[in-house]
Protein backbone atom coordinates (compact mmCIF):
# COMPACT_ATOMS: atom_id res chain seq x y z
CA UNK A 1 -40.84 -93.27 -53.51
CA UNK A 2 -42.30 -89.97 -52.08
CA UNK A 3 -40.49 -87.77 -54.49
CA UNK A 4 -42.02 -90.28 -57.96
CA UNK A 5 -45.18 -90.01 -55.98
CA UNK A 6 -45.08 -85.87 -55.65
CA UNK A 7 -43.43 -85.63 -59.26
CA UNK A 8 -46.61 -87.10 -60.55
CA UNK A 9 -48.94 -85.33 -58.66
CA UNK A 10 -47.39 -82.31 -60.29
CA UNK A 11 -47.10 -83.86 -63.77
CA UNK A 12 -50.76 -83.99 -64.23
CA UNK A 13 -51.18 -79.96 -62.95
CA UNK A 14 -48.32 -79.20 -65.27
CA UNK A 15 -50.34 -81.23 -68.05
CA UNK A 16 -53.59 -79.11 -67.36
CA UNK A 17 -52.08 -75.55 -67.59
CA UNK A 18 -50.64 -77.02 -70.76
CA UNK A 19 -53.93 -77.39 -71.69
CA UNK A 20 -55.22 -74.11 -70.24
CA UNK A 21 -52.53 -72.15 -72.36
CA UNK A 22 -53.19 -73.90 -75.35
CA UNK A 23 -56.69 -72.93 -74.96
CA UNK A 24 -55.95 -69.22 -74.51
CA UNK A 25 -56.79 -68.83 -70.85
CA UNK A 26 -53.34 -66.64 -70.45
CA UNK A 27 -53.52 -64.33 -73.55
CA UNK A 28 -56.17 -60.97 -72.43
CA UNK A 29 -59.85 -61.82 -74.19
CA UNK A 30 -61.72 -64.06 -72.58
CA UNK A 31 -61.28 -67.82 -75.22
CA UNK A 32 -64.29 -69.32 -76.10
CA UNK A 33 -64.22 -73.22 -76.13
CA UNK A 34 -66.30 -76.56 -75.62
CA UNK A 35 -65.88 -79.19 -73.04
CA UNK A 36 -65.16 -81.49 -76.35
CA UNK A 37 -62.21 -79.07 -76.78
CA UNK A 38 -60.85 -79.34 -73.54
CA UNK A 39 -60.90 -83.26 -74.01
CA UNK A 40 -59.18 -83.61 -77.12
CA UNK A 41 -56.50 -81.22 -76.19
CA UNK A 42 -56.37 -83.64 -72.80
CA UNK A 43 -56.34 -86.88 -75.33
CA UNK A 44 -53.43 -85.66 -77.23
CA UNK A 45 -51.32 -85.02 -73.95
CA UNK A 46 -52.42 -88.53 -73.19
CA UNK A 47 -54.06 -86.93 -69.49
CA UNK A 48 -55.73 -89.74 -68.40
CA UNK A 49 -59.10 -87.46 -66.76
CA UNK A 50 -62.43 -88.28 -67.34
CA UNK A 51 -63.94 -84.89 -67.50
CA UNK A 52 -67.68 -86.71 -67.86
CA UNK A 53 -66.74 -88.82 -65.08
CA UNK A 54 -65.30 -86.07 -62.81
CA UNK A 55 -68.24 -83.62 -63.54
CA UNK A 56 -70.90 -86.31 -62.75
CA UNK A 57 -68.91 -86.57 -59.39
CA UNK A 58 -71.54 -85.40 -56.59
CA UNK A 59 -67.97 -83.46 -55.26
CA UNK A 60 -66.02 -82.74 -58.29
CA UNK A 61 -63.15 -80.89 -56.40
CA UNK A 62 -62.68 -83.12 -53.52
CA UNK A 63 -62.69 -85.93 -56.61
CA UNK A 64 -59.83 -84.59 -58.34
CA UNK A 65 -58.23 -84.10 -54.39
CA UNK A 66 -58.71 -87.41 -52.85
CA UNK A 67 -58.42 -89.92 -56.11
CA UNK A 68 -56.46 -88.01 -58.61
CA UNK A 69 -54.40 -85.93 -55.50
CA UNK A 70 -54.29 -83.00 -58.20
CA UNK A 71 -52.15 -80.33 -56.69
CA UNK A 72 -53.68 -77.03 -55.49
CA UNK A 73 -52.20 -75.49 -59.27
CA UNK A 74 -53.90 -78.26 -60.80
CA UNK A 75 -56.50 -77.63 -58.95
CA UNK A 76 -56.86 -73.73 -60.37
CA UNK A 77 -55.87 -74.72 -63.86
CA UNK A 78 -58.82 -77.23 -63.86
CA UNK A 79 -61.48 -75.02 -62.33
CA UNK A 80 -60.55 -72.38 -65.01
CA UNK A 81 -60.41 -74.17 -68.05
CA UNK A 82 -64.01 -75.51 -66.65
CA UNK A 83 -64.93 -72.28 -65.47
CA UNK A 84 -64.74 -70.55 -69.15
CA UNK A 85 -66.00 -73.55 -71.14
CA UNK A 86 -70.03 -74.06 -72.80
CA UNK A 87 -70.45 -76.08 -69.29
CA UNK A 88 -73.74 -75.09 -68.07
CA UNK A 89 -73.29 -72.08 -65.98
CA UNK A 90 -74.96 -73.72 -62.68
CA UNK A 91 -72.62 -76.36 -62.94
CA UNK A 92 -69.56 -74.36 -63.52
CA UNK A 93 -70.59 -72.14 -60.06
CA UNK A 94 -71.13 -75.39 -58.16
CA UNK A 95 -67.61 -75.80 -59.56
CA UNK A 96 -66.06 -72.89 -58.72
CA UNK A 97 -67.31 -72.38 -55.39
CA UNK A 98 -66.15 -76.15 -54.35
CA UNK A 99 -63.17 -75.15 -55.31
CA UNK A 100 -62.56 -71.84 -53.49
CA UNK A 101 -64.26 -73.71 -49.97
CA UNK A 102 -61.71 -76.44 -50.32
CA UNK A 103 -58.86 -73.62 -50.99
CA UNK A 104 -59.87 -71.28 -48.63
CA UNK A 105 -60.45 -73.93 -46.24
CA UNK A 106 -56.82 -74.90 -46.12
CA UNK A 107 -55.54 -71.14 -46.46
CA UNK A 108 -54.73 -71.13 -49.80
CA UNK A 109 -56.32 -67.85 -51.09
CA UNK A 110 -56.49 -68.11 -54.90
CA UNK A 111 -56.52 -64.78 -56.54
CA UNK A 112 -57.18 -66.80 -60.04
CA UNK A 113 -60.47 -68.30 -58.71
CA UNK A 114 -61.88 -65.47 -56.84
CA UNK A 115 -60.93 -63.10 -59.72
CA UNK A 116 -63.89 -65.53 -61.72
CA UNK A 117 -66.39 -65.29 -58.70
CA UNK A 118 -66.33 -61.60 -58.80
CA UNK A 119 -67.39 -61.46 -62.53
């Protein structure tokens, strides 16, 4: 049961770089794209996040942690495609630096997100 439970934990990460790649976050310019992009390209991979819901979360990161139990590459694929969206740009730091406390916090340094917090 603990290996359909991990499995899916790392299903939906898997499903969000999907979505980060088909967006253009791996190629070398910066993509431009809307939060409505990100959630059709999330309907037609049938991921079942709320990105509304999850961004009206007072705690966004320890949200998608604690209820979802996104994976730490999840995690970074999330925060990016949310990081480089039309989000509003407080919202997107609040975001971002959630996200590197909880990393750091548990000594997983991620070059990906403090790459964006240097910009």
């Amino acid at each position: 049961m603990e290996d359909y439970i991990i499995r899916e934990i790392d299903r939906i990460g898997e499903l969000l770089l999907k979505v980060a790649r088909k967006m253009g976050l791996f190629l070398d310019d910066v993509p431009q794209y809307t939060i409505s992009d990100i959630k059709s390209e999330m309907e037609k991979l049938k991921l079942s996040l709320d990105i509304d819901a999850i961004l009206a979360e007072e705690a966004p990161i320890m949200y998608l942690v604690e209820k979802e139990k996104l994976s730490d590459n999840g995690l970074e694929a999330f925060v990016e495609l949310i990081y480089h969206s039309d989000l509003d740009e407080s919202k997107k730091t609040a975001v971002l630096n959630e996200a590197l406390n909880y990393l750091d916090g548990k000594g997983n340094y991620s070059f990906r997100l403090h790459s964006l917090s240097d910009n």
